[in-house]
PDB file of N, CA and C in Angstrom:
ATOM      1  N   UNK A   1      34.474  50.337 -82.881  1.00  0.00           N
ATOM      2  CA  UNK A   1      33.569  49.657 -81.989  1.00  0.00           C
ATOM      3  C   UNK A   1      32.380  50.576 -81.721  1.00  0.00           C
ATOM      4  N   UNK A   2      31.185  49.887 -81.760  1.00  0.00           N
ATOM      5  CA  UNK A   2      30.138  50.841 -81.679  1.00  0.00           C
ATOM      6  C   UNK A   2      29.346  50.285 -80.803  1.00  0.00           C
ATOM      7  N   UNK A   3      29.369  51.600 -79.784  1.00  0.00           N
ATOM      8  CA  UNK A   3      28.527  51.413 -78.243  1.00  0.00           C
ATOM      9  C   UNK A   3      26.972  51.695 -78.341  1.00  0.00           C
ATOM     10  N   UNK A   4      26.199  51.731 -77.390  1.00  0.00           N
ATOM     11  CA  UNK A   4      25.008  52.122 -76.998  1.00  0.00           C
ATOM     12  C   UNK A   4      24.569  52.046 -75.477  1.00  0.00           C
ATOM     13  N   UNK A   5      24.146  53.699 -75.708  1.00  0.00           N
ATOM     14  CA  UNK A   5      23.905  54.165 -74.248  1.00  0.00           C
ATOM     15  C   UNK A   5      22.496  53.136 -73.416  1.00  0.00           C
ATOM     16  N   UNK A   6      22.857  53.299 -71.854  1.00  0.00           N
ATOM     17  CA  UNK A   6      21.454  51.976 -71.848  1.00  0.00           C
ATOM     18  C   UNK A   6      20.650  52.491 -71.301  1.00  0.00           C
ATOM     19  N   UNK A   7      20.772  54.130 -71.538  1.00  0.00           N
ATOM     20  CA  UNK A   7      19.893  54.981 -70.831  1.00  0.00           C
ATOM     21  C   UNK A   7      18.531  54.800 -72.182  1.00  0.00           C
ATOM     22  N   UNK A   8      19.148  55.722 -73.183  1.00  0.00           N
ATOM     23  CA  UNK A   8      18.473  56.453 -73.516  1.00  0.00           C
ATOM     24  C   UNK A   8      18.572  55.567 -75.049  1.00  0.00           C
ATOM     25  N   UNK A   9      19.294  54.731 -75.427  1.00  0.00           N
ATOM     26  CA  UNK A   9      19.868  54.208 -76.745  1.00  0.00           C
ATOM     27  C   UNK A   9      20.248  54.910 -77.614  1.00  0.00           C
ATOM     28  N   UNK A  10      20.477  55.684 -77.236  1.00  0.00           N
ATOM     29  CA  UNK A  10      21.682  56.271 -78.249  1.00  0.00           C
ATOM     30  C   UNK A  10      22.796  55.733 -78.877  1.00  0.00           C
ATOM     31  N   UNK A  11      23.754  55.971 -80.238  1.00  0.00           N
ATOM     32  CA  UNK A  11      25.184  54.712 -80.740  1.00  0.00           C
ATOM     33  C   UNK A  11      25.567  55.609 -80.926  1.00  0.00           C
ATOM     34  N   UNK A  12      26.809  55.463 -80.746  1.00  0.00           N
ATOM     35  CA  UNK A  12      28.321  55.911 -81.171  1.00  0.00           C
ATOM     36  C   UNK A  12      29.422  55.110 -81.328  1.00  0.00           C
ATOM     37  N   UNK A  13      29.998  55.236 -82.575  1.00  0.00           N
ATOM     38  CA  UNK A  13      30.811  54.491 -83.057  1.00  0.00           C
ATOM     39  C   UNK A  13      32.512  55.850 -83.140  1.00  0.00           C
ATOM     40  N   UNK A  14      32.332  56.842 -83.213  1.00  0.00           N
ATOM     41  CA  UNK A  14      33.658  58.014 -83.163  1.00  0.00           C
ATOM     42  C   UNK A  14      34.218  57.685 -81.870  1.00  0.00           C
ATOM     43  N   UNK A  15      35.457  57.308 -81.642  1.00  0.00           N
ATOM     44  CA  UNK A  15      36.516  56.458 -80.872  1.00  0.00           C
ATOM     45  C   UNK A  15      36.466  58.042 -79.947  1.00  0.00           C
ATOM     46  N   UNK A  16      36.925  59.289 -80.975  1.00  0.00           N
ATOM     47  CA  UNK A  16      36.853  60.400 -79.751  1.00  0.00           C
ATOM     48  C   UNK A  16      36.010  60.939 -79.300  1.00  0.00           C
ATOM     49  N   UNK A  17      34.414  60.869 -79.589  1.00  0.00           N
ATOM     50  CA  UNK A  17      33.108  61.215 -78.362  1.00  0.00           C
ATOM     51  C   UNK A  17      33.430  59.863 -77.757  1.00  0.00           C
ATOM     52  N   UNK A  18      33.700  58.620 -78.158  1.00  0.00           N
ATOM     53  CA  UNK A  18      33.500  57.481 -76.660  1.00  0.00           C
ATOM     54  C   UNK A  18      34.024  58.135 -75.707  1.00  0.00           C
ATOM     55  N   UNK A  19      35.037  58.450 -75.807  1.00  0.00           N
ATOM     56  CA  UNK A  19      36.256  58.895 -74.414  1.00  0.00           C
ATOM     57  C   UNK A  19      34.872  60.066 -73.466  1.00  0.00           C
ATOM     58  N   UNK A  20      34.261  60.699 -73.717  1.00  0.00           N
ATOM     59  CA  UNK A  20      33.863  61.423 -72.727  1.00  0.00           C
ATOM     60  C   UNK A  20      32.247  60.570 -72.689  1.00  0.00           C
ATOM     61  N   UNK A  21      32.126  59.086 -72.854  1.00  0.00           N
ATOM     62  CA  UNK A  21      31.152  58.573 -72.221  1.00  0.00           C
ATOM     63  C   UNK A  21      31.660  57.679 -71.276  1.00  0.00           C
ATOM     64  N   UNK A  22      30.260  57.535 -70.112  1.00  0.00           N
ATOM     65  CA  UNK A  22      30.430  56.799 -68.208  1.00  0.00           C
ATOM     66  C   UNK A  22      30.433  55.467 -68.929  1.00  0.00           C
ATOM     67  N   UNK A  23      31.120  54.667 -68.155  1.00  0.00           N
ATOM     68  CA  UNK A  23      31.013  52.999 -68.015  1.00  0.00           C
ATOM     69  C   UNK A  23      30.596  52.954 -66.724  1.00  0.00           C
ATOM     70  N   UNK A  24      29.879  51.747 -65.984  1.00  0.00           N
ATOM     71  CA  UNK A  24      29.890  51.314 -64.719  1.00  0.00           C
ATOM     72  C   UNK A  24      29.841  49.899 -64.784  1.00  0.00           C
ATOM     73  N   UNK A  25      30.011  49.575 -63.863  1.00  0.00           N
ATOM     74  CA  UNK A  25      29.263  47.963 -63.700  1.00  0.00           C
ATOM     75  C   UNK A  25      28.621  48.098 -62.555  1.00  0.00           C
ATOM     76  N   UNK A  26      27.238  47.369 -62.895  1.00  0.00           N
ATOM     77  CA  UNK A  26      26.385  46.992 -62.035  1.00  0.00           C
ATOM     78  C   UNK A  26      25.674  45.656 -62.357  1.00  0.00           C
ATOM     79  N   UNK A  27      25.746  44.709 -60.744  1.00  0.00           N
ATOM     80  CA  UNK A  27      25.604  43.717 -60.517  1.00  0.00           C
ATOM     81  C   UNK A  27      25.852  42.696 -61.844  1.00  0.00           C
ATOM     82  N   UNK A  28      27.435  43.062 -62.079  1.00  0.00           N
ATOM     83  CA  UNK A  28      28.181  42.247 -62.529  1.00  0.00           C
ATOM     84  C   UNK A  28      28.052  42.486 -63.916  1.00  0.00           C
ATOM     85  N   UNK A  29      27.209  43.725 -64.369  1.00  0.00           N
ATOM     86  CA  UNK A  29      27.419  43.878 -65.980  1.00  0.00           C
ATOM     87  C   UNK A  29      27.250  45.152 -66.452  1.00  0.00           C
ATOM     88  N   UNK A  30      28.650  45.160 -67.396  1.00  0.00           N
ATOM     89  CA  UNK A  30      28.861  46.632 -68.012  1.00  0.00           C
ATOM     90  C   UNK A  30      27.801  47.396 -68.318  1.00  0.00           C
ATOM     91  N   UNK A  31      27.519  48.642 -68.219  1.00  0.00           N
ATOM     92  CA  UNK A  31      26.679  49.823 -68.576  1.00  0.00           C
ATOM     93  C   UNK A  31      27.610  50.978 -68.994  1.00  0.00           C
ATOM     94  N   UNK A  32      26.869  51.049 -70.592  1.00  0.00           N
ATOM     95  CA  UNK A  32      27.464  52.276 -71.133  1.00  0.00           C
ATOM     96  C   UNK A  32      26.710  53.997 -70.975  1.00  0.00           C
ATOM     97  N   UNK A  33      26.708  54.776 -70.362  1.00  0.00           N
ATOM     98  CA  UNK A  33      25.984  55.857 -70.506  1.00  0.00           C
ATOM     99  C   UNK A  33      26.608  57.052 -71.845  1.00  0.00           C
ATOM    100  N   UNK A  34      25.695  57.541 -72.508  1.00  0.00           N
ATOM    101  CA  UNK A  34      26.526  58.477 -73.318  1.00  0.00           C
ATOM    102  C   UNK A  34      26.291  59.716 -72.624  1.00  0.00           C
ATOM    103  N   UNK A  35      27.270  60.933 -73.160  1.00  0.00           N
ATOM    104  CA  UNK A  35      28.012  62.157 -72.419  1.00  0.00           C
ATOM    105  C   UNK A  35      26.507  62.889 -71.881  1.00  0.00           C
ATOM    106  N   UNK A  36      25.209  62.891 -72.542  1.00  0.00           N
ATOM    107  CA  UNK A  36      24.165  63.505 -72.004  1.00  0.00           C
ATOM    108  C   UNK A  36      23.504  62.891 -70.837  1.00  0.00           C
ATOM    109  N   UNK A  37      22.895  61.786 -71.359  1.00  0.00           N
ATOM    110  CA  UNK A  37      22.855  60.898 -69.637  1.00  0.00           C
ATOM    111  C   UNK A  37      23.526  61.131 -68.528  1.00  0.00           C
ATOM    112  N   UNK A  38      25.157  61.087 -68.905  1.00  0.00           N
ATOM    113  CA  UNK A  38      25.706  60.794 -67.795  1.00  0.00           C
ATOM    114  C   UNK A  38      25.728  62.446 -66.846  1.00  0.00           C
ATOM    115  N   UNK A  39      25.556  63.552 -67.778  1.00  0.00           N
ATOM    116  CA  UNK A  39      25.749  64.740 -67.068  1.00  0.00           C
ATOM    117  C   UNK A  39      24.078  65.274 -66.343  1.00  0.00           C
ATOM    118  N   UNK A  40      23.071  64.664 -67.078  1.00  0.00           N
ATOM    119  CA  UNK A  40      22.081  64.455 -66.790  1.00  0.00           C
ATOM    120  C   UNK A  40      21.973  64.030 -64.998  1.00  0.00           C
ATOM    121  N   UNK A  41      22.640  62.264 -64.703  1.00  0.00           N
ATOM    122  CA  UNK A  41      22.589  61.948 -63.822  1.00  0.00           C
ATOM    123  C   UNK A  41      23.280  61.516 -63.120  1.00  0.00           C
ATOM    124  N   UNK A  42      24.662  62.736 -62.929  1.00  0.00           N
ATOM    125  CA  UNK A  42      25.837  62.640 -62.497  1.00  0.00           C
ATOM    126  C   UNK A  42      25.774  62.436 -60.582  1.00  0.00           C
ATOM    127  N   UNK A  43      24.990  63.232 -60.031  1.00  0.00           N
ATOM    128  CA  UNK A  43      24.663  63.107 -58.742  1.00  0.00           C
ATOM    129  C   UNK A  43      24.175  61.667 -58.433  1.00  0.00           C
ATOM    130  N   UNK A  44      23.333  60.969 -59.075  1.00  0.00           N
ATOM    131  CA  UNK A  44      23.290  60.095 -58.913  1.00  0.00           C
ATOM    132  C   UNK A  44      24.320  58.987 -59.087  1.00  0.00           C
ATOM    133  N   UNK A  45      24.998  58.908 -60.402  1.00  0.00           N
ATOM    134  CA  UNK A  45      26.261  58.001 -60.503  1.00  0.00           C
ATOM    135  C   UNK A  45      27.520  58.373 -59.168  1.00  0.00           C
ATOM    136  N   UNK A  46      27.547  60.065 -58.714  1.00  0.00           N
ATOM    137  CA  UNK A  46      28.247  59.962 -57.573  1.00  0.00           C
ATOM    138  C   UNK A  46      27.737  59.051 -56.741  1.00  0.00           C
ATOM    139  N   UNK A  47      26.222  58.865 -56.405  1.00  0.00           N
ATOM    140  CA  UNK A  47      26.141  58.325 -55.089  1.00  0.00           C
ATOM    141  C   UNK A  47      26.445  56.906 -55.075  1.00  0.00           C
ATOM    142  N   UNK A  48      26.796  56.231 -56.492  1.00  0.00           N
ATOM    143  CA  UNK A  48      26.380  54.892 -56.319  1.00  0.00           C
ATOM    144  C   UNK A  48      25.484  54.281 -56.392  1.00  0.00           C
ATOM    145  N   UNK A  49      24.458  55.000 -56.901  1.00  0.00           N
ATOM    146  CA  UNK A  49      23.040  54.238 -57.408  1.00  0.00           C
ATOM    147  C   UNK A  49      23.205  53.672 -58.290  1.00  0.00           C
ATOM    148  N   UNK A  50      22.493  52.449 -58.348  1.00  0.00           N
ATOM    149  CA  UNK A  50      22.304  51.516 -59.506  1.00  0.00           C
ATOM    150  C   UNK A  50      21.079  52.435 -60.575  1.00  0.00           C
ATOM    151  N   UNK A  51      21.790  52.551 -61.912  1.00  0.00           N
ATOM    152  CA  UNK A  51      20.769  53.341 -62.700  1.00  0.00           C
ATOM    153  C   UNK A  51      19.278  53.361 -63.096  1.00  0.00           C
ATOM    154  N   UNK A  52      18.412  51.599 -62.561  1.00  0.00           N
ATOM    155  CA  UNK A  52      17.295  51.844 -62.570  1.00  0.00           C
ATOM    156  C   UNK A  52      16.747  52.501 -61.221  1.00  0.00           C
ATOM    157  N   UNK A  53      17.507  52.807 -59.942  1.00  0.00           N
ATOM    158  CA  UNK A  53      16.749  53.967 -59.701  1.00  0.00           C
ATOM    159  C   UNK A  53      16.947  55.116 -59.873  1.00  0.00           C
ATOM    160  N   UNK A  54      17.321  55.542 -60.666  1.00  0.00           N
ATOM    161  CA  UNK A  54      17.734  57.135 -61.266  1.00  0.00           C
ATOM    162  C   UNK A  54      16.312  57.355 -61.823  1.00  0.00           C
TER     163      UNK A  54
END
């Protein structure tokens, strides 16, 4: 299965880098972040921000 980050568009299709990429849902639809994004804007995914205001 091959994802894409909705940060930055990045794909990955290797089953073992998926495992260390973020999922969320926001307002009712999946978001994939890959492992740089998400460490990028981890303070923010703590707070619960929805990623267009990151």
């Amino acid at each position: 299965m091959e994802r894409s980050c909705d940060l930055c568009g990045r794909r990955e299709s290797d089953p073992a880098r998926l495992l260390t990429w973020t999922t969320g849902v926001e307002h009712g639809r999946r978001k994939n972040f890959c492992t740089a994004c998400s460490r990028e804007h981890l303070r923010m995914m703590e707070g619960k921000l929805d990623s267009d205001q990151w």
